[in-house]
C-alpha atoms as a PDB file:
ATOM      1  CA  UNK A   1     116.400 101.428 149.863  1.00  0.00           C
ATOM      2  CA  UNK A   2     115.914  99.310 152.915  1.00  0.00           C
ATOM      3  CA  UNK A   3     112.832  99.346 155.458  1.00  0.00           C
ATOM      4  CA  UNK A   4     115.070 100.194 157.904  1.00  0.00           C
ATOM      5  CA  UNK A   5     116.372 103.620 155.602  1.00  0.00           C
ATOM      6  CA  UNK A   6     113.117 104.293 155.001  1.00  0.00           C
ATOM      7  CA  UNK A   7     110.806 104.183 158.510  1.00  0.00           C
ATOM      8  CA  UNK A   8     113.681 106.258 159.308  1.00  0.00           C
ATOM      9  CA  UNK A   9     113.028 109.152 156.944  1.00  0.00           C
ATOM     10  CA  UNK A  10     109.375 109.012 157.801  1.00  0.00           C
ATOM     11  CA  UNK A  11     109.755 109.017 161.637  1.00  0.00           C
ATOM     12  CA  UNK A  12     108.678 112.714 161.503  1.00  0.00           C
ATOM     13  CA  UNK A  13     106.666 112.720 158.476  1.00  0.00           C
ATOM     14  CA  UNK A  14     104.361 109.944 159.268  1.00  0.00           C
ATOM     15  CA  UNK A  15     104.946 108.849 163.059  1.00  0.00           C
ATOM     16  CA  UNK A  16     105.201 112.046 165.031  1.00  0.00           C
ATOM     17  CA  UNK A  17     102.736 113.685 163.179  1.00  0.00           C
ATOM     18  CA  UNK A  18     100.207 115.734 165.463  1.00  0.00           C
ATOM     19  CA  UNK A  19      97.194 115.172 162.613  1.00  0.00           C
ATOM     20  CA  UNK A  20      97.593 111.081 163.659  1.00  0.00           C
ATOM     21  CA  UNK A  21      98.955 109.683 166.550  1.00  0.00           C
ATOM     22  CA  UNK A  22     101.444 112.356 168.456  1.00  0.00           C
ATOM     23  CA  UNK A  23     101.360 115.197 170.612  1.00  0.00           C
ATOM     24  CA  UNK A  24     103.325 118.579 171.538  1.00  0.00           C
ATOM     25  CA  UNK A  25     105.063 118.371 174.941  1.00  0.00           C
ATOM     26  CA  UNK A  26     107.379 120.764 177.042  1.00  0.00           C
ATOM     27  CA  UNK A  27     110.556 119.477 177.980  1.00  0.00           C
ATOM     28  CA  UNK A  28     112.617 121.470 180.579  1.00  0.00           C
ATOM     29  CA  UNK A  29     116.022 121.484 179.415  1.00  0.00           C
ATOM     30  CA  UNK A  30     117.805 120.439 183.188  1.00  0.00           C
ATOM     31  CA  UNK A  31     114.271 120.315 184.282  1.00  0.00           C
ATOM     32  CA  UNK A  32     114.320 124.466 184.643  1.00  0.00           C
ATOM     33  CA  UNK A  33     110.943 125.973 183.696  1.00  0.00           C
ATOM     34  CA  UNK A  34     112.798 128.556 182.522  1.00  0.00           C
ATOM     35  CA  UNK A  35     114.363 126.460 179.694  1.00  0.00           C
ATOM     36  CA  UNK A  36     111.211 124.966 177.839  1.00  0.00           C
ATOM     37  CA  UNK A  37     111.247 124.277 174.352  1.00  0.00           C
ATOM     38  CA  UNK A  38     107.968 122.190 172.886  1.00  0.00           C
ATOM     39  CA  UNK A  39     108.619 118.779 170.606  1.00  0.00           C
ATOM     40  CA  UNK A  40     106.817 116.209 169.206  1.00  0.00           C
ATOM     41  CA  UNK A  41     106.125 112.881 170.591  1.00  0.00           C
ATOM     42  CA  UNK A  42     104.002 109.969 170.962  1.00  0.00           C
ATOM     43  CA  UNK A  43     103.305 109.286 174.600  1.00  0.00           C
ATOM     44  CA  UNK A  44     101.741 105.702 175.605  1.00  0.00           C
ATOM     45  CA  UNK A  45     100.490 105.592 179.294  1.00  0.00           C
ATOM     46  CA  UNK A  46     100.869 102.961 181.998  1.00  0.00           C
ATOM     47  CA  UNK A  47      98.247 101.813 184.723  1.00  0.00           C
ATOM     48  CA  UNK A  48      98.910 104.520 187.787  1.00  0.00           C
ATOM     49  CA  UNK A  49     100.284 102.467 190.966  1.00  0.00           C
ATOM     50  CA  UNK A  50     100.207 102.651 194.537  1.00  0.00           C
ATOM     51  CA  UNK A  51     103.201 103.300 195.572  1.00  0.00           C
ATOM     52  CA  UNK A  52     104.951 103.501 199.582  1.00  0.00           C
ATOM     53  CA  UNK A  53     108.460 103.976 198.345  1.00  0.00           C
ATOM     54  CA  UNK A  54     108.281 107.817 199.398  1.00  0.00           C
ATOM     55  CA  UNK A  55     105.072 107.674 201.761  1.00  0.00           C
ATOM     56  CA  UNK A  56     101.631 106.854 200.536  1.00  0.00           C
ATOM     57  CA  UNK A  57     100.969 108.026 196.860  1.00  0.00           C
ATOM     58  CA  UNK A  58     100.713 107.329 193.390  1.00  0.00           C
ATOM     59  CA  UNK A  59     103.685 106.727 190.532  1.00  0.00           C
ATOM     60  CA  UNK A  60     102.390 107.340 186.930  1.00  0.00           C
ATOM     61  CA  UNK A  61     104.669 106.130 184.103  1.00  0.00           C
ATOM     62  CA  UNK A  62     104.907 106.890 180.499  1.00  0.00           C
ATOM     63  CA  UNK A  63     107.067 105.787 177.494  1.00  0.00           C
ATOM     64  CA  UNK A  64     107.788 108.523 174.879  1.00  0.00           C
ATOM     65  CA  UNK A  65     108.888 108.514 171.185  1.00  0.00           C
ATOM     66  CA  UNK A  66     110.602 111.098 169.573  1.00  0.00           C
ATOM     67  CA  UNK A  67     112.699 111.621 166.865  1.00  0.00           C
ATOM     68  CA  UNK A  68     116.583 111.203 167.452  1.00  0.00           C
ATOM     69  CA  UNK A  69     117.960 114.209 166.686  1.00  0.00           C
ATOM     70  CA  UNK A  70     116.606 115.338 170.336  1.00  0.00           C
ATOM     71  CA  UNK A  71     119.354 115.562 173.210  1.00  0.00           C
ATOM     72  CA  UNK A  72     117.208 114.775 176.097  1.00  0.00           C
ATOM     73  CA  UNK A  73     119.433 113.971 179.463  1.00  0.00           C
ATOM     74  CA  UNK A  74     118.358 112.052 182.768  1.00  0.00           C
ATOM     75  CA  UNK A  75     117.701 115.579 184.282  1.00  0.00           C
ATOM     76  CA  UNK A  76     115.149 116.826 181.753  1.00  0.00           C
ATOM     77  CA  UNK A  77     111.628 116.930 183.016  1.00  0.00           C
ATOM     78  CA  UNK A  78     109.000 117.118 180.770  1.00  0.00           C
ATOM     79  CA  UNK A  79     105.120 118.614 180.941  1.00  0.00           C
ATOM     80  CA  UNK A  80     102.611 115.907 179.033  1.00  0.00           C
ATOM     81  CA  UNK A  81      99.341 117.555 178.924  1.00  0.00           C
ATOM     82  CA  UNK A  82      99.034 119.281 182.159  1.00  0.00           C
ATOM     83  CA  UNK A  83     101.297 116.713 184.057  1.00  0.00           C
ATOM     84  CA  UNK A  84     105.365 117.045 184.487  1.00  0.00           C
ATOM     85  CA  UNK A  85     107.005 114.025 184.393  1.00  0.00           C
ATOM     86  CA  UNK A  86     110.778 113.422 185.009  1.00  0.00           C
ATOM     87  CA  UNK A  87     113.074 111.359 183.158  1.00  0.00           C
ATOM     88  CA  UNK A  88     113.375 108.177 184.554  1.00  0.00           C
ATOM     89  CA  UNK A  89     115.895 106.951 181.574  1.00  0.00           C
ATOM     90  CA  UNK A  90     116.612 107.080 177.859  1.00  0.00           C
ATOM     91  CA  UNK A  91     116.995 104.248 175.436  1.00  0.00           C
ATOM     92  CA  UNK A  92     119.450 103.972 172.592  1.00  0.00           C
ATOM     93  CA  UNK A  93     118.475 105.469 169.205  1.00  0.00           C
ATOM     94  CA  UNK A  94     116.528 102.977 167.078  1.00  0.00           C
ATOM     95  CA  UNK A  95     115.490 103.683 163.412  1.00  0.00           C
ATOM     96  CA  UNK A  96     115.591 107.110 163.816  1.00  0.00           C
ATOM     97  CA  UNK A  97     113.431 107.587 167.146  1.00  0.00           C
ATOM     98  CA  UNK A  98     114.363 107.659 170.496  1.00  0.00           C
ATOM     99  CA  UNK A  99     112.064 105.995 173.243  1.00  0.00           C
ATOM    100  CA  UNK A 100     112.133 108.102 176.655  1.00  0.00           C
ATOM    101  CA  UNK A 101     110.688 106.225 179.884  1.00  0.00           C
ATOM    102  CA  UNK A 102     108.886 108.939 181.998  1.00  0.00           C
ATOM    103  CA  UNK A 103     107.764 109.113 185.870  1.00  0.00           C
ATOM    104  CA  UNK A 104     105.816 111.281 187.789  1.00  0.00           C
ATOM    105  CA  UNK A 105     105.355 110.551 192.018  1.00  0.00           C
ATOM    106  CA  UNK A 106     101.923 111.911 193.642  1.00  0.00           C
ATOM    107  CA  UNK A 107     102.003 112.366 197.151  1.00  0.00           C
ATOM    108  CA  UNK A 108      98.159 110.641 198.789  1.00  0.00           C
ATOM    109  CA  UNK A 109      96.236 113.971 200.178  1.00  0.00           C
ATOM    110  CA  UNK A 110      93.844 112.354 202.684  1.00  0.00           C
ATOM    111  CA  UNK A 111      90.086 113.196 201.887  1.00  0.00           C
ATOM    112  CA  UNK A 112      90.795 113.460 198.180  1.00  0.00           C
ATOM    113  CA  UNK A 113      90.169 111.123 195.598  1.00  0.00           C
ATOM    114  CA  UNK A 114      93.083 110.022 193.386  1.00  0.00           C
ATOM    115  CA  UNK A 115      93.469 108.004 190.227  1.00  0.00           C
ATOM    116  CA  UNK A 116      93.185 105.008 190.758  1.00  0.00           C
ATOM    117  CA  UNK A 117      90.422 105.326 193.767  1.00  0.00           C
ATOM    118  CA  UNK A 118      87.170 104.040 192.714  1.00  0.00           C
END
């Protein structure tokens, strides 16, 4: 059997497993609320930035791996924790997992603090 065969038998088995390294999530099939369904992934964070592409705020980014016998589309949105996040796009399948780049956009409230503020 080859290393490749095998890490993908064990992607759910010893990868996405909630006891070690992954999480539940919602994803909103079409990003209805309506239409949630909960998987398992492992979600790595990026740094929040400052952003001024829609007005002054924040853009929080997140790459998530799940196993690749999820359909997940560019219009899914997905709740990690208690933050939604849209799809922002979707790699090829690779050895049986499928990485999913996430984005959420924060609008600056003036007179609150925000991540990033210190």
């Amino acid at each position: 059997m080859s290393l490749q065969r095998l890490i993908e038998e064990h992607v759910d088995s010893v990868f996405l497993n909630t006891s070690h390294f992954a999480e539940t999530v919602l994803r909103y099939a079409g990003g209805d609320r309506s239409n949630a369904t909960s998987l398992t992934a492992i979600v790595t964070w990026h740094p929040t930035d400052k952003t001024e592409a829609r007005g002054q705020g924040y853009v929080r980014k997140a790459d998530m791996l799940v196993n690749d016998s999820v359909t997940i589309t560019p219009a899914d949105a997905f709740k990690v924790g208690t933050i939604r996040m849209e799809v922002e796009s979707v790699d090829p399948p690779d050895d049986g997992a499928l990485m999913v780049h996430l984005i959420q956009y924060e609008a600056d409230a003036k007179g609150v603090r925000k991540a990033g503020d210190i």
